[in-house]
N, C-alpha and C. Protein backbone atom coordinates (compact mmCIF):
# COMPACT_ATOMS: atom_id res chain seq x y z
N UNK A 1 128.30 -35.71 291.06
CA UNK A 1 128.14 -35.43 292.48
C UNK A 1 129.40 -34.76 293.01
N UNK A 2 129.25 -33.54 293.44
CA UNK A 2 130.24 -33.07 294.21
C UNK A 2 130.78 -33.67 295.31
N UNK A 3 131.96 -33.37 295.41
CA UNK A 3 132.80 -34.43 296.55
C UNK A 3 133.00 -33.15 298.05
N UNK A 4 132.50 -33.71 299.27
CA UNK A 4 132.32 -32.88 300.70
C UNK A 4 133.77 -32.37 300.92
N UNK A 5 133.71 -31.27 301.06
CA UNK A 5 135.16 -30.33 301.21
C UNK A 5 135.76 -30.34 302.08
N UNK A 6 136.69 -31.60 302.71
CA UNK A 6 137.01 -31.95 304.04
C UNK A 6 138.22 -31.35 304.37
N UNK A 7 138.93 -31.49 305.15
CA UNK A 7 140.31 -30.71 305.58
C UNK A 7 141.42 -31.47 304.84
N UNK A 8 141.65 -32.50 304.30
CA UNK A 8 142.39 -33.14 303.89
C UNK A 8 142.13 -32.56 302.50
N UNK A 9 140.50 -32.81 301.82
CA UNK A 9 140.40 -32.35 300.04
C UNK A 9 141.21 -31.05 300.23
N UNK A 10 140.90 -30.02 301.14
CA UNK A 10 141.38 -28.79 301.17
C UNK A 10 143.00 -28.28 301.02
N UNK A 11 143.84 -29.20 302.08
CA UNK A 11 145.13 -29.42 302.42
C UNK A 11 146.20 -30.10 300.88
N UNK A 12 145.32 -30.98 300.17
CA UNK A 12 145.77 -31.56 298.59
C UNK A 12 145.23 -30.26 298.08
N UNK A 13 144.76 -29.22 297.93
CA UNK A 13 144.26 -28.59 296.99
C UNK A 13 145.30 -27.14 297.23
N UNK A 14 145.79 -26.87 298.41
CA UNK A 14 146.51 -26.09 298.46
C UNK A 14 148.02 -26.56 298.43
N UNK A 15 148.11 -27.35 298.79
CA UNK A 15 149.54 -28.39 298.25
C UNK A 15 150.17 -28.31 296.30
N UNK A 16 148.52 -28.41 296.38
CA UNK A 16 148.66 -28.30 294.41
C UNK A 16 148.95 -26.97 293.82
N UNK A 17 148.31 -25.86 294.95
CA UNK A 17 148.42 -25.08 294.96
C UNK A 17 149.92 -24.10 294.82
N UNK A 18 150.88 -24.51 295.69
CA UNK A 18 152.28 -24.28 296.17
C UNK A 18 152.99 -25.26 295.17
N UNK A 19 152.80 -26.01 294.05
CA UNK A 19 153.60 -26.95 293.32
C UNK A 19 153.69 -26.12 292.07
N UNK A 20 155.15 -26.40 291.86
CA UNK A 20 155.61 -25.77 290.34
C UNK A 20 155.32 -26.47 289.51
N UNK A 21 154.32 -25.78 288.44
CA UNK A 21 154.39 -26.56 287.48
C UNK A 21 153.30 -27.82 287.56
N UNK A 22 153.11 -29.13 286.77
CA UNK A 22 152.43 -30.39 286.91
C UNK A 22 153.26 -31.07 287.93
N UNK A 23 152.56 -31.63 289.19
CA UNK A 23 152.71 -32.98 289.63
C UNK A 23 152.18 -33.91 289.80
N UNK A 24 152.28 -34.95 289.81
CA UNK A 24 152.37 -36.25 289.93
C UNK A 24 151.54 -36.01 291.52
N UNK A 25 150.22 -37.34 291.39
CA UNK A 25 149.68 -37.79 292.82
C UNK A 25 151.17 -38.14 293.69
N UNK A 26 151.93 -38.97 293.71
CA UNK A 26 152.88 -39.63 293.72
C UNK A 26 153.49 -38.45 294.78
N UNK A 27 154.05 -37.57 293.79
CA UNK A 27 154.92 -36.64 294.58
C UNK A 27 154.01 -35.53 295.40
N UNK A 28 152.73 -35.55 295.22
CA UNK A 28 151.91 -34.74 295.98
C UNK A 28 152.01 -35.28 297.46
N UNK A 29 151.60 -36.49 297.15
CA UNK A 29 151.49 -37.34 298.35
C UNK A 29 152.86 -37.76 299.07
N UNK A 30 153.59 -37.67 298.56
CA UNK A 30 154.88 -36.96 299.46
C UNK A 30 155.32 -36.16 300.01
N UNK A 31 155.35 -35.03 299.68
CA UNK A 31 155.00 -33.56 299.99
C UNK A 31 154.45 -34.01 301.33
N UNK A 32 152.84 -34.10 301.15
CA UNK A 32 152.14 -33.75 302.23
C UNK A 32 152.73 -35.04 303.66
N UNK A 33 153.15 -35.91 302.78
CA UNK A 33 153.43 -37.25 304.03
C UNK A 33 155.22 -36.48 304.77
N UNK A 34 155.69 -36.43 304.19
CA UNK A 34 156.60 -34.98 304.20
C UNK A 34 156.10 -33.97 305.82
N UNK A 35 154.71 -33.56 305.44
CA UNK A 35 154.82 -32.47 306.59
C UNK A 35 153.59 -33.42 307.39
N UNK A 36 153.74 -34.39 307.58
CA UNK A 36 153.13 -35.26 309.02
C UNK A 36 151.53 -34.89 308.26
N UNK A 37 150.56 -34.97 307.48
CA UNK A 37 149.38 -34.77 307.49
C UNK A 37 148.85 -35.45 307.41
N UNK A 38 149.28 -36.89 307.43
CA UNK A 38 148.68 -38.38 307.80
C UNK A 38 147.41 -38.52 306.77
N UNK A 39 147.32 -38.11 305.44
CA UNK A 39 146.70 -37.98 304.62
C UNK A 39 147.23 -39.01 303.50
N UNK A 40 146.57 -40.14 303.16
CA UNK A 40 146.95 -40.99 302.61
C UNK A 40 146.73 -40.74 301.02
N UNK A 41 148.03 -41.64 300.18
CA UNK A 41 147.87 -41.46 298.88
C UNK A 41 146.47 -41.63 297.75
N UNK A 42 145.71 -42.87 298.53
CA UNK A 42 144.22 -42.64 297.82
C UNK A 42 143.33 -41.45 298.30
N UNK A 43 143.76 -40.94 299.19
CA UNK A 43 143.07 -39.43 299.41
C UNK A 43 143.13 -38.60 298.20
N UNK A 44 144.65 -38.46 298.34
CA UNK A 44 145.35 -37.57 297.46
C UNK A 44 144.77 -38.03 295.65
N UNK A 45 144.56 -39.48 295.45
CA UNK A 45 143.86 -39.50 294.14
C UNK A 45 142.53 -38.74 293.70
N UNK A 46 141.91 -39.51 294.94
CA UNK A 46 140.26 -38.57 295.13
C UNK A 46 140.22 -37.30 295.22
N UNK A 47 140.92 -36.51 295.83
CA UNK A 47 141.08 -35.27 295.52
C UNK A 47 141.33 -34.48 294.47
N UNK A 48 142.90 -35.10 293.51
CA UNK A 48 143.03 -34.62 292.60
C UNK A 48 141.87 -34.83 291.38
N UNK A 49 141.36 -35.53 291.42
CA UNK A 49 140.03 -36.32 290.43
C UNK A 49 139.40 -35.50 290.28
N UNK A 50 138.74 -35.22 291.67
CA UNK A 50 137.73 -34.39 291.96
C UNK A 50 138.10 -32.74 291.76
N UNK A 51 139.19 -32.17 292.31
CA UNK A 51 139.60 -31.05 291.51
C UNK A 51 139.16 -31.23 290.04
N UNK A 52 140.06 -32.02 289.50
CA UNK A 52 139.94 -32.24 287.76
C UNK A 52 138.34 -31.96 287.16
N UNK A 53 137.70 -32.52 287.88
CA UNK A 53 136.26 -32.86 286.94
C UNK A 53 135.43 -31.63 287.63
N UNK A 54 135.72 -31.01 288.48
CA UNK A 54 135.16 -29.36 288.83
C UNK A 54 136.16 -28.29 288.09
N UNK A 55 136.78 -28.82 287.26
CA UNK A 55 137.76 -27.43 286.35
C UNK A 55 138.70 -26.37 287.22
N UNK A 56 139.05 -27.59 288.75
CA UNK A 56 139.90 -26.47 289.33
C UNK A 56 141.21 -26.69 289.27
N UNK A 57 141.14 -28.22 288.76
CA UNK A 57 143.18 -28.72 288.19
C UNK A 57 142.97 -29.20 287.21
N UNK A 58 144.20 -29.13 286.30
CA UNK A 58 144.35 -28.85 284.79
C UNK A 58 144.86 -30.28 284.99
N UNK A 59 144.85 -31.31 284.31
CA UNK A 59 144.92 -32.57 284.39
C UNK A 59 145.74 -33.39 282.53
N UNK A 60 146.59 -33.75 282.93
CA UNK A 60 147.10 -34.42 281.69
C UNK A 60 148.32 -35.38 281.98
N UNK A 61 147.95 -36.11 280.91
CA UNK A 61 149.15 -37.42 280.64
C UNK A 61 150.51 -37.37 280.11
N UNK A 62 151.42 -37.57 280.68
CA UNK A 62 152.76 -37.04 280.60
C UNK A 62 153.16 -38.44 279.33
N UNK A 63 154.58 -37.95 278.80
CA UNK A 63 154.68 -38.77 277.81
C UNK A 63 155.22 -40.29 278.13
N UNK A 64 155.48 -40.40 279.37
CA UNK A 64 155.32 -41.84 279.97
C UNK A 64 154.48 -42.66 280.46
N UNK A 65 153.17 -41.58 280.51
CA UNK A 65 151.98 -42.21 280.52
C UNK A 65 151.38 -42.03 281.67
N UNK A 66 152.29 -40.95 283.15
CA UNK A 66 151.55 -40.51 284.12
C UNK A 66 150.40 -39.69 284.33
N UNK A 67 149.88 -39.89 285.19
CA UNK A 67 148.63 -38.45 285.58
C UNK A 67 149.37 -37.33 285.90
N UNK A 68 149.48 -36.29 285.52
CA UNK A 68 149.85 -35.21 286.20
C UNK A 68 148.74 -33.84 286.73
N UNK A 69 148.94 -32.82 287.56
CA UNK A 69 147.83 -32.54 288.08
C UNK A 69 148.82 -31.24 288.10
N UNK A 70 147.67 -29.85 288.00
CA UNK A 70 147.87 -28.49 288.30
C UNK A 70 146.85 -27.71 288.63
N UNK A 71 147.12 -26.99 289.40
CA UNK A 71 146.23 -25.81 290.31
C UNK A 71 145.55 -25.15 288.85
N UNK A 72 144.30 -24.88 288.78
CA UNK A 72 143.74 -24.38 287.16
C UNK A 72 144.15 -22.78 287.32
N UNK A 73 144.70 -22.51 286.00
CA UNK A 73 144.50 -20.73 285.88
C UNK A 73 143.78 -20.12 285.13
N UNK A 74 143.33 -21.01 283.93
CA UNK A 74 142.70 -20.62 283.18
C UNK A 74 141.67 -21.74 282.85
N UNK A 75 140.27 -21.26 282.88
CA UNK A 75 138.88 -21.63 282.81
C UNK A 75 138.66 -21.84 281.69
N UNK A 76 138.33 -23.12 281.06
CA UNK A 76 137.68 -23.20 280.11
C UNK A 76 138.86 -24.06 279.64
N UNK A 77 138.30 -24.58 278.24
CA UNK A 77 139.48 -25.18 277.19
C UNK A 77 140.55 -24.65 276.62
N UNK A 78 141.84 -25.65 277.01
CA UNK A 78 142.76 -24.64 276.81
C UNK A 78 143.82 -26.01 276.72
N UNK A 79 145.21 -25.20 276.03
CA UNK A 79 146.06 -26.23 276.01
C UNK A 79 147.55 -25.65 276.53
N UNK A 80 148.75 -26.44 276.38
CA UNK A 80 150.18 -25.89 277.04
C UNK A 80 150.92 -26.69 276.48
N UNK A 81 152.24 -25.73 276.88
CA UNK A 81 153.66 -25.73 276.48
C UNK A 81 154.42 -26.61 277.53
N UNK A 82 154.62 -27.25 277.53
CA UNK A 82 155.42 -28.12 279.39
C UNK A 82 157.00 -28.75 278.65
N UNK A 83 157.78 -27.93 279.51
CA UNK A 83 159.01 -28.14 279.69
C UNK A 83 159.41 -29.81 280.33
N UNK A 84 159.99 -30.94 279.61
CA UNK A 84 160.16 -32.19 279.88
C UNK A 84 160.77 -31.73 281.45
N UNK A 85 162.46 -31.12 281.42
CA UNK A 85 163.02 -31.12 282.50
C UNK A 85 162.53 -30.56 283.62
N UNK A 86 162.13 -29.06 283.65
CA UNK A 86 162.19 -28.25 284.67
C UNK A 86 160.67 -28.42 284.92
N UNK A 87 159.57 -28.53 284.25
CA UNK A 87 158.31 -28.76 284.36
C UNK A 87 157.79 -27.46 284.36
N UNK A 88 157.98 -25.97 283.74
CA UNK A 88 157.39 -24.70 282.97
C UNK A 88 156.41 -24.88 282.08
N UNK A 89 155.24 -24.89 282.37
CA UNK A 89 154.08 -24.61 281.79
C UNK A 89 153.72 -23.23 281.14
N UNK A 90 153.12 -22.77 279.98
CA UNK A 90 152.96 -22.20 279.29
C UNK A 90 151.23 -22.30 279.10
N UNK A 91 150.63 -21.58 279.01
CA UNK A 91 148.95 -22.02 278.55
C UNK A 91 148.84 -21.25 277.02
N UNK A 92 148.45 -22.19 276.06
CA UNK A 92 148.78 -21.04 274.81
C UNK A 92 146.83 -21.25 274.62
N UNK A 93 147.08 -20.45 273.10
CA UNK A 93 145.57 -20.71 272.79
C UNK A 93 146.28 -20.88 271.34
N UNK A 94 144.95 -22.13 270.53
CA UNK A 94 145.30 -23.10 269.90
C UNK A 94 144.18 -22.91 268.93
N UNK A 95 144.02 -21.89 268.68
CA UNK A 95 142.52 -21.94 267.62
C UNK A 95 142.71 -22.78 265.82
N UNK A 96 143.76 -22.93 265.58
CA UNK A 96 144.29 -24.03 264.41
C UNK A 96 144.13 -25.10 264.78
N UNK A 97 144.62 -25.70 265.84
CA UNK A 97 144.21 -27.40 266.64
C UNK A 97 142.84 -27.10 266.73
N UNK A 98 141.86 -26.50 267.26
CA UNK A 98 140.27 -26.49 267.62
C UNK A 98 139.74 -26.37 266.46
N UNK A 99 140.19 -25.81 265.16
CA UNK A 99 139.99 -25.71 263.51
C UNK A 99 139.90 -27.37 263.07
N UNK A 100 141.42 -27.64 262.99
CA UNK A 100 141.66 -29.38 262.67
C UNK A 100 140.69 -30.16 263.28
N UNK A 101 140.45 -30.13 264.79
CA UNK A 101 140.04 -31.01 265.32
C UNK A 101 138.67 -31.28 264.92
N UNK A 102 137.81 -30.24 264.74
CA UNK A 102 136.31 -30.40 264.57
C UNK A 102 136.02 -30.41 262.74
N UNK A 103 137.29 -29.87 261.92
CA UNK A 103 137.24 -30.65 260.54
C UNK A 103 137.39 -31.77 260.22
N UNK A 104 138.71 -32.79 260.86
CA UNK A 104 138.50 -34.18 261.52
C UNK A 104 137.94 -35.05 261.37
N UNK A 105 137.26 -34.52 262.29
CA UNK A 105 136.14 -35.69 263.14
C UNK A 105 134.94 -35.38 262.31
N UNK A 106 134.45 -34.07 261.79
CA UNK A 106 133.46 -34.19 260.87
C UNK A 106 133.77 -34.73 259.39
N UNK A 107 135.01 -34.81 259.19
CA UNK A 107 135.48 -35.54 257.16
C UNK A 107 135.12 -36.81 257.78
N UNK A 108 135.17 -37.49 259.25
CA UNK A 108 135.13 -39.13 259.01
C UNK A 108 133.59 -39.34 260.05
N UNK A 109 132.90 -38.23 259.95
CA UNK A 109 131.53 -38.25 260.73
C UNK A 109 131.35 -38.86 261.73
N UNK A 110 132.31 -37.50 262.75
CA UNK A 110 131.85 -37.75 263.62
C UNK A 110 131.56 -36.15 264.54
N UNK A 111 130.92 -36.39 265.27
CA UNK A 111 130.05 -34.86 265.82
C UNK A 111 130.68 -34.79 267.34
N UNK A 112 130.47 -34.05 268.10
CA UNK A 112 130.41 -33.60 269.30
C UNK A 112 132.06 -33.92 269.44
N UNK A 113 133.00 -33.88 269.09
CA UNK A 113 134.35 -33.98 269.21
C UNK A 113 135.17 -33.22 270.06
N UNK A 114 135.90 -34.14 270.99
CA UNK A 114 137.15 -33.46 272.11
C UNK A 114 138.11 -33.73 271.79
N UNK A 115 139.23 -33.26 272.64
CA UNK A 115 140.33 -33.75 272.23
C UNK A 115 141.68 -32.98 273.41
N UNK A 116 142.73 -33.81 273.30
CA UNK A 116 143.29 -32.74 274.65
C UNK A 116 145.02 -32.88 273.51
N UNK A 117 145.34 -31.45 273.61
CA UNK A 117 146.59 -31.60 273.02
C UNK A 117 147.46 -30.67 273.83
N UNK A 118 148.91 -31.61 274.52
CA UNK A 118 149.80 -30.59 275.02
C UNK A 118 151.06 -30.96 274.38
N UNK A 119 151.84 -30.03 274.52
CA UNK A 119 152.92 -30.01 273.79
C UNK A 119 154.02 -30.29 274.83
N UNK A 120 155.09 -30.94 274.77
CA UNK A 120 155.99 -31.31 275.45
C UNK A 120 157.79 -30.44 274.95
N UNK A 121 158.53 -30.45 275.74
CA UNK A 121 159.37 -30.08 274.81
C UNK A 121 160.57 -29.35 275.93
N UNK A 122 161.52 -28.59 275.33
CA UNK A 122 162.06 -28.14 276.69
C UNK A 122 162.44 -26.58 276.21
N UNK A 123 162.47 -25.89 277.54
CA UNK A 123 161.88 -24.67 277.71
C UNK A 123 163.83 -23.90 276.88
N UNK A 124 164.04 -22.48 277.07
CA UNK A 124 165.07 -22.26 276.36
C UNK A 124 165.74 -22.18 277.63
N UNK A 125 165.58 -21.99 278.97
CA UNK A 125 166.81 -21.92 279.87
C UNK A 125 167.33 -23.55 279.78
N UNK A 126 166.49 -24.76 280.20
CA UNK A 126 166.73 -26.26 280.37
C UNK A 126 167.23 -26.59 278.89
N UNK A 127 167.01 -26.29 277.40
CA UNK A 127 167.79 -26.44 276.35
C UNK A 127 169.39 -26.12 276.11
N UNK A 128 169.13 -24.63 276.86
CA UNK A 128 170.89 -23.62 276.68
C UNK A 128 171.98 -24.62 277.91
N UNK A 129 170.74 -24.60 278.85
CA UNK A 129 171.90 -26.06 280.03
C UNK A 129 172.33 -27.52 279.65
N UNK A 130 171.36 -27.51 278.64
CA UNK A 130 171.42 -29.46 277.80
C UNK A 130 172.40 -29.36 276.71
N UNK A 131 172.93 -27.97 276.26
CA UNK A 131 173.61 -27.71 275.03
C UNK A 131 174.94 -27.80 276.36
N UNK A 132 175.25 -27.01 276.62
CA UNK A 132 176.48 -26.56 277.87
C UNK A 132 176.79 -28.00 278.08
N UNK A 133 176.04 -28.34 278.40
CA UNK A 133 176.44 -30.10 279.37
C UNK A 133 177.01 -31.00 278.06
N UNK A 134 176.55 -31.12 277.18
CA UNK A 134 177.25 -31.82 275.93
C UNK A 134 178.10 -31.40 275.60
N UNK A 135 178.65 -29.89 275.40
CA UNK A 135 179.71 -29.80 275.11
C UNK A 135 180.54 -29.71 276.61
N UNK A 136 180.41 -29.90 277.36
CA UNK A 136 181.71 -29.73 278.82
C UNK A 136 182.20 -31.81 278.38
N UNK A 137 180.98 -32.47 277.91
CA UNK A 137 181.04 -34.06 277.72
C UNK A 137 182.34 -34.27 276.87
């Protein structure tokens, strides 16, 4: 069931819109509490959800185990590159992971197989600054 396109779904969706990179409900809902829009943080869940499951935010679990949420650019299945520090997203295409994945799941029989793989890691400007900073240490 589609969710009614209210001024608030709209206001989180362009918020997500203007955010670098993945954020966090958390910091969305700051942002917007930020500019007075009296739009509460379970709004801001329902919204991002509902983006997610209409393919208009790219949705994934950070390696601490958060939700993170992005404005979609690219349609369809797809995976990324995400910078730990600065939060630089990358969208690659992964046709070796989509190879593995459905050889897989069919050697231990199993059919209709998903799977979500992003890569974490840090980008080369946030690496060349993490090198600098150890050696000034």
């Amino acid at each position: 069931m589609a969710q009614r396109n209210t001024w608030q779904r709209e206001r989180v969706r362009e918020a997500l819109s203007d955010a670098q990179g993945f954020v966090s409900a958390q910091s969305l809902h700051a942002r917007l509490r930020d500019e007075n829009t009296g739009i509460g943080l379970a709004t801001v869940y329902r919204a991002l959800a509902g983006l997610a499951a209409e393919g208009n935010a790219d949705s994934l679990q950070s390696p601490e185990g958060e939700n993170l949420y992005r404005a979609c650019v690219t349609s369809g299945h797809h995976h990324h590159l995400i910078c730990r520090s600065c939060g630089l997203t990358i969208e690659i295409e992964a046709s070796e992971v989509e190879q593995w994945a459905q050889r897989t799941a069919a050697a231990n029989g199993f059919t209709e197989a998903e799977h979500i793989v992003d890569i974490f890691g840090l980008c080369t400007p946030c690496a060349t600054a993490r090198a600098r900073e150890r050696v000034a240490d």
